[in-house]
Protein backbone atom coordinates (compact mmCIF):
# COMPACT_ATOMS: atom_id res chain seq x y z
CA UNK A 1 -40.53 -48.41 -0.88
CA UNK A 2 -37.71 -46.64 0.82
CA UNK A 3 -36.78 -45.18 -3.03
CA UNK A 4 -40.03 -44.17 -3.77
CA UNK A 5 -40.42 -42.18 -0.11
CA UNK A 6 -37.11 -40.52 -0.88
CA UNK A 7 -37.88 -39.42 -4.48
CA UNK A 8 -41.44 -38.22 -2.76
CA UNK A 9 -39.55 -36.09 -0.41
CA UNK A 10 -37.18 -34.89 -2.52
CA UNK A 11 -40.34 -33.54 -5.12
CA UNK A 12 -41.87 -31.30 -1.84
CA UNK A 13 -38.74 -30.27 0.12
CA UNK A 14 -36.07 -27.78 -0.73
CA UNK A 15 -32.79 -29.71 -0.90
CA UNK A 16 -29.20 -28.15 -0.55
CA UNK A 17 -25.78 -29.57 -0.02
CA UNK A 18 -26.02 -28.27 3.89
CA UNK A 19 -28.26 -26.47 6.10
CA UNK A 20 -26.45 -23.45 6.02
CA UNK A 21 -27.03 -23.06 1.90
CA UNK A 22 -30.64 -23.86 2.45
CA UNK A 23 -31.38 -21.36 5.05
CA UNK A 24 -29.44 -18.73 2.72
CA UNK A 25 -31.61 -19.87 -0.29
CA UNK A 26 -34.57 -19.85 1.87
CA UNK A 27 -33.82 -15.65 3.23
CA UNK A 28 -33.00 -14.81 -0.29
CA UNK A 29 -36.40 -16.18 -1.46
CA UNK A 30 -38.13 -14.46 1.01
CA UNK A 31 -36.45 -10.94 0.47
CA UNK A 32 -37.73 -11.61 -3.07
CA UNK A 33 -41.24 -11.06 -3.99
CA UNK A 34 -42.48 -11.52 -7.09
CA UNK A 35 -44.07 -7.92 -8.64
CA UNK A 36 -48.01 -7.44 -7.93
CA UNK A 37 -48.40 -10.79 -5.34
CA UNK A 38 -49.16 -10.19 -2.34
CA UNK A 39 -49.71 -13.69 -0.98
CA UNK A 40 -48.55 -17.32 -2.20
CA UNK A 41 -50.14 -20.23 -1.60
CA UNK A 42 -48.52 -23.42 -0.50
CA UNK A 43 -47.87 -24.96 -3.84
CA UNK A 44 -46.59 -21.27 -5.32
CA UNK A 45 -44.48 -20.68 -2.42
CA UNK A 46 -42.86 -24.39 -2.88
CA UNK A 47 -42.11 -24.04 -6.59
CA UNK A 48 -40.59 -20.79 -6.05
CA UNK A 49 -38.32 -22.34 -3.70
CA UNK A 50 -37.73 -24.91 -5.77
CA UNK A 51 -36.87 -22.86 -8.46
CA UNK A 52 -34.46 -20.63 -6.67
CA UNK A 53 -32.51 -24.00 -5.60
CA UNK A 54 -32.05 -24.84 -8.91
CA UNK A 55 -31.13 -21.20 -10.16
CA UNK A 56 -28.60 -21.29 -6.90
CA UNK A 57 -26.94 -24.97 -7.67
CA UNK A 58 -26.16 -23.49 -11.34
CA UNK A 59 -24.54 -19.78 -10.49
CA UNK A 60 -23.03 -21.07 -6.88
CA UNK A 61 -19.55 -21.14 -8.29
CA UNK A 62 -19.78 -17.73 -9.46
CA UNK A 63 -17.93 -14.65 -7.40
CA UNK A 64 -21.28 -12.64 -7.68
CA UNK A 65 -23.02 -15.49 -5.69
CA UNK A 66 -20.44 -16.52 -3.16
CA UNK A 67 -20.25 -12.55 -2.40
CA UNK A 68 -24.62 -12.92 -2.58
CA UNK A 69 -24.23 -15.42 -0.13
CA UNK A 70 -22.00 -14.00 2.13
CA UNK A 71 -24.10 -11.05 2.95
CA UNK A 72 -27.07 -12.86 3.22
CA UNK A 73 -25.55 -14.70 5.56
CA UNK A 74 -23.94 -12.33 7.57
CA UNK A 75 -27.49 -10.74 7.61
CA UNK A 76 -28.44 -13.93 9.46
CA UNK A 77 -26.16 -14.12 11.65
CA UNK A 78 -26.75 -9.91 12.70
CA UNK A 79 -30.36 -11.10 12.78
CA UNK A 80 -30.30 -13.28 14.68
CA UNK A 81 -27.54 -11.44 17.32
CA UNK A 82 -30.29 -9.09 17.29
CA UNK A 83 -32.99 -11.51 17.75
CA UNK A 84 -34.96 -10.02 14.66
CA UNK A 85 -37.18 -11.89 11.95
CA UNK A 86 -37.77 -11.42 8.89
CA UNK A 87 -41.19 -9.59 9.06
CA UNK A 88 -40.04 -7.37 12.12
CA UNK A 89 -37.41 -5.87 9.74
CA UNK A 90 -39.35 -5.35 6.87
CA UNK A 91 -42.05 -4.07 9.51
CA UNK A 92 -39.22 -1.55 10.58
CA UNK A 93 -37.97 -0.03 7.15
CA UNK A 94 -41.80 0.39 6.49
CA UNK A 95 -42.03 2.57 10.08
CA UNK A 96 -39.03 4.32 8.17
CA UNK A 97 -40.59 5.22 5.25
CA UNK A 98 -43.83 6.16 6.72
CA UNK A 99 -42.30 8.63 9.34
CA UNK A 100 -40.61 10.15 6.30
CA UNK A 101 -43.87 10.30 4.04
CA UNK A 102 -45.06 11.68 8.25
CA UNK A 103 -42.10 14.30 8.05
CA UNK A 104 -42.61 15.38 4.96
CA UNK A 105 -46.44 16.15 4.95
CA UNK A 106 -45.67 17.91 8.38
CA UNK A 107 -42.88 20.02 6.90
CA UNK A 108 -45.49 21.12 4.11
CA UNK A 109 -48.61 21.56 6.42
CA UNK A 110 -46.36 23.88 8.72
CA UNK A 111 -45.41 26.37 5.96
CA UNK A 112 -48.81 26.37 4.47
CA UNK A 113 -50.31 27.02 7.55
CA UNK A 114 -47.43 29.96 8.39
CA UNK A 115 -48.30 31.61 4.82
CA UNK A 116 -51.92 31.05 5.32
CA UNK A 117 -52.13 33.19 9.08
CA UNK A 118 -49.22 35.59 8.17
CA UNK A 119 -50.76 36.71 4.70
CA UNK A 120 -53.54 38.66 6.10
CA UNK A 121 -51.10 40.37 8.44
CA UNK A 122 -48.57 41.24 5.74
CA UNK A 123 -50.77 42.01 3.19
CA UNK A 124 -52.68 45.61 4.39
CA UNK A 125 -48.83 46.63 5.35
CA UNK A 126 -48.00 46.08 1.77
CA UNK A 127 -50.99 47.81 0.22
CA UNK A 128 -50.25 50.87 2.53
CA UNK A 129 -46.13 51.17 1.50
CA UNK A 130 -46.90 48.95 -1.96
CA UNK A 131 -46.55 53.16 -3.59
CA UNK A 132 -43.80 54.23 -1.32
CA UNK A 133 -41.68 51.16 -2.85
CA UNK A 134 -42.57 52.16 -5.94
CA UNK A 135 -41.60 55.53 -5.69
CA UNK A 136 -38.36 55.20 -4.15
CA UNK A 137 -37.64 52.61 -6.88
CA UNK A 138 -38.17 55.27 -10.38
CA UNK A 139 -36.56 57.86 -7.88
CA UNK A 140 -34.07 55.73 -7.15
CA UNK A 141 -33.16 54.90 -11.02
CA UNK A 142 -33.38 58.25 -11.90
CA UNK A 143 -30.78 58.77 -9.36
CA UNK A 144 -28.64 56.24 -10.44
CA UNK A 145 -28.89 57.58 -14.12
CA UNK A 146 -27.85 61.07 -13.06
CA UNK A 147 -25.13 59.30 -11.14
CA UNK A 148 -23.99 57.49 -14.25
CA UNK A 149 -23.93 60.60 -16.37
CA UNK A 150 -21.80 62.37 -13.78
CA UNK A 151 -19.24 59.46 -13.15
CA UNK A 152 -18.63 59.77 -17.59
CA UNK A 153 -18.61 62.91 -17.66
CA UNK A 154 -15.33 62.92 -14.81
CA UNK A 155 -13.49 59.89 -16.68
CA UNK A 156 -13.85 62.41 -19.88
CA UNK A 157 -12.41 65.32 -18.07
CA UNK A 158 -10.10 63.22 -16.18
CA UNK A 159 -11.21 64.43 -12.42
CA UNK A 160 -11.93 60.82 -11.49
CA UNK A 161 -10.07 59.97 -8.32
């Protein structure tokens, strides 16, 4: 009876070698979330774990994993110093995030609102001198021509200084 209890257990628990591996196991499977589900139900959640136990027993040995598993632990230990959970940080980078998306829209609601009051000012100012500018600017190539012509015609005579 004691057997068939055991082997029961074993089939609906998460086993590791010792509690510190399982809790590891345990944060890594809940930083991952499978892509489009939102929610898992019991049996889901259970095979997952499951699953990632398994995954974890094969690649433990490896370098990659021990490293894995050394930040994941030392982000339950800072964590916990900090008395956080696991929803209260993910609730926190998604604050971040938003008051970025926040900043962002601000940033762009600002200048459109600055180009949207200071148009109509600007704009009857550069109607009225919109022919001066143009003016000065064929006078001022003309100029520069003439200027041009003058400066070759000194290198050719040599009166350049």
């Amino acid at each position: 009876m004691l057997i068939r209890i055991t082997k029961e257990l074993k089939m609906v628990t998460t086993n590791t070698t010792d509690h510190r591996s399982k809790k590891i196991i345990q944060t890594i499977r809940r930083l991952y979330q499978p892509n489009g589900v939102k929610f898992l139900t019991g049996e889901e959640h259970m095979q997952l774990n499951k699953k990632f136990v398994i995954g974890f027993e094969r690649v433990r040995h490896l370098p990659q994993a021990e490293a894995l598993m050394g930040k994941v632990g030392e982000y339950i230990d800072e964590g916990k110093a900090g008395g956080w959970k696991d929803k209260e940080l993910k609730l926190a980078i998604l604050i971040e995030e938003t008051q970025k998306n926040v900043r962002l829209i601000s940033y762009c609601l600002f200048h459109l609102i600055q180009i949207v009051i200071l148009t109509p000012i600007v704009l009857p100012s550069l109607i009225l001198n919109g022919p001066i500018m143009a003016i000065c600017k064929y006078k001022g190539k003309k100029h520069q021509a003439k200027g041009e012509s003058v400066s070759q015609s000194r290198q050719a005579h040599g009166t350049l200084q």
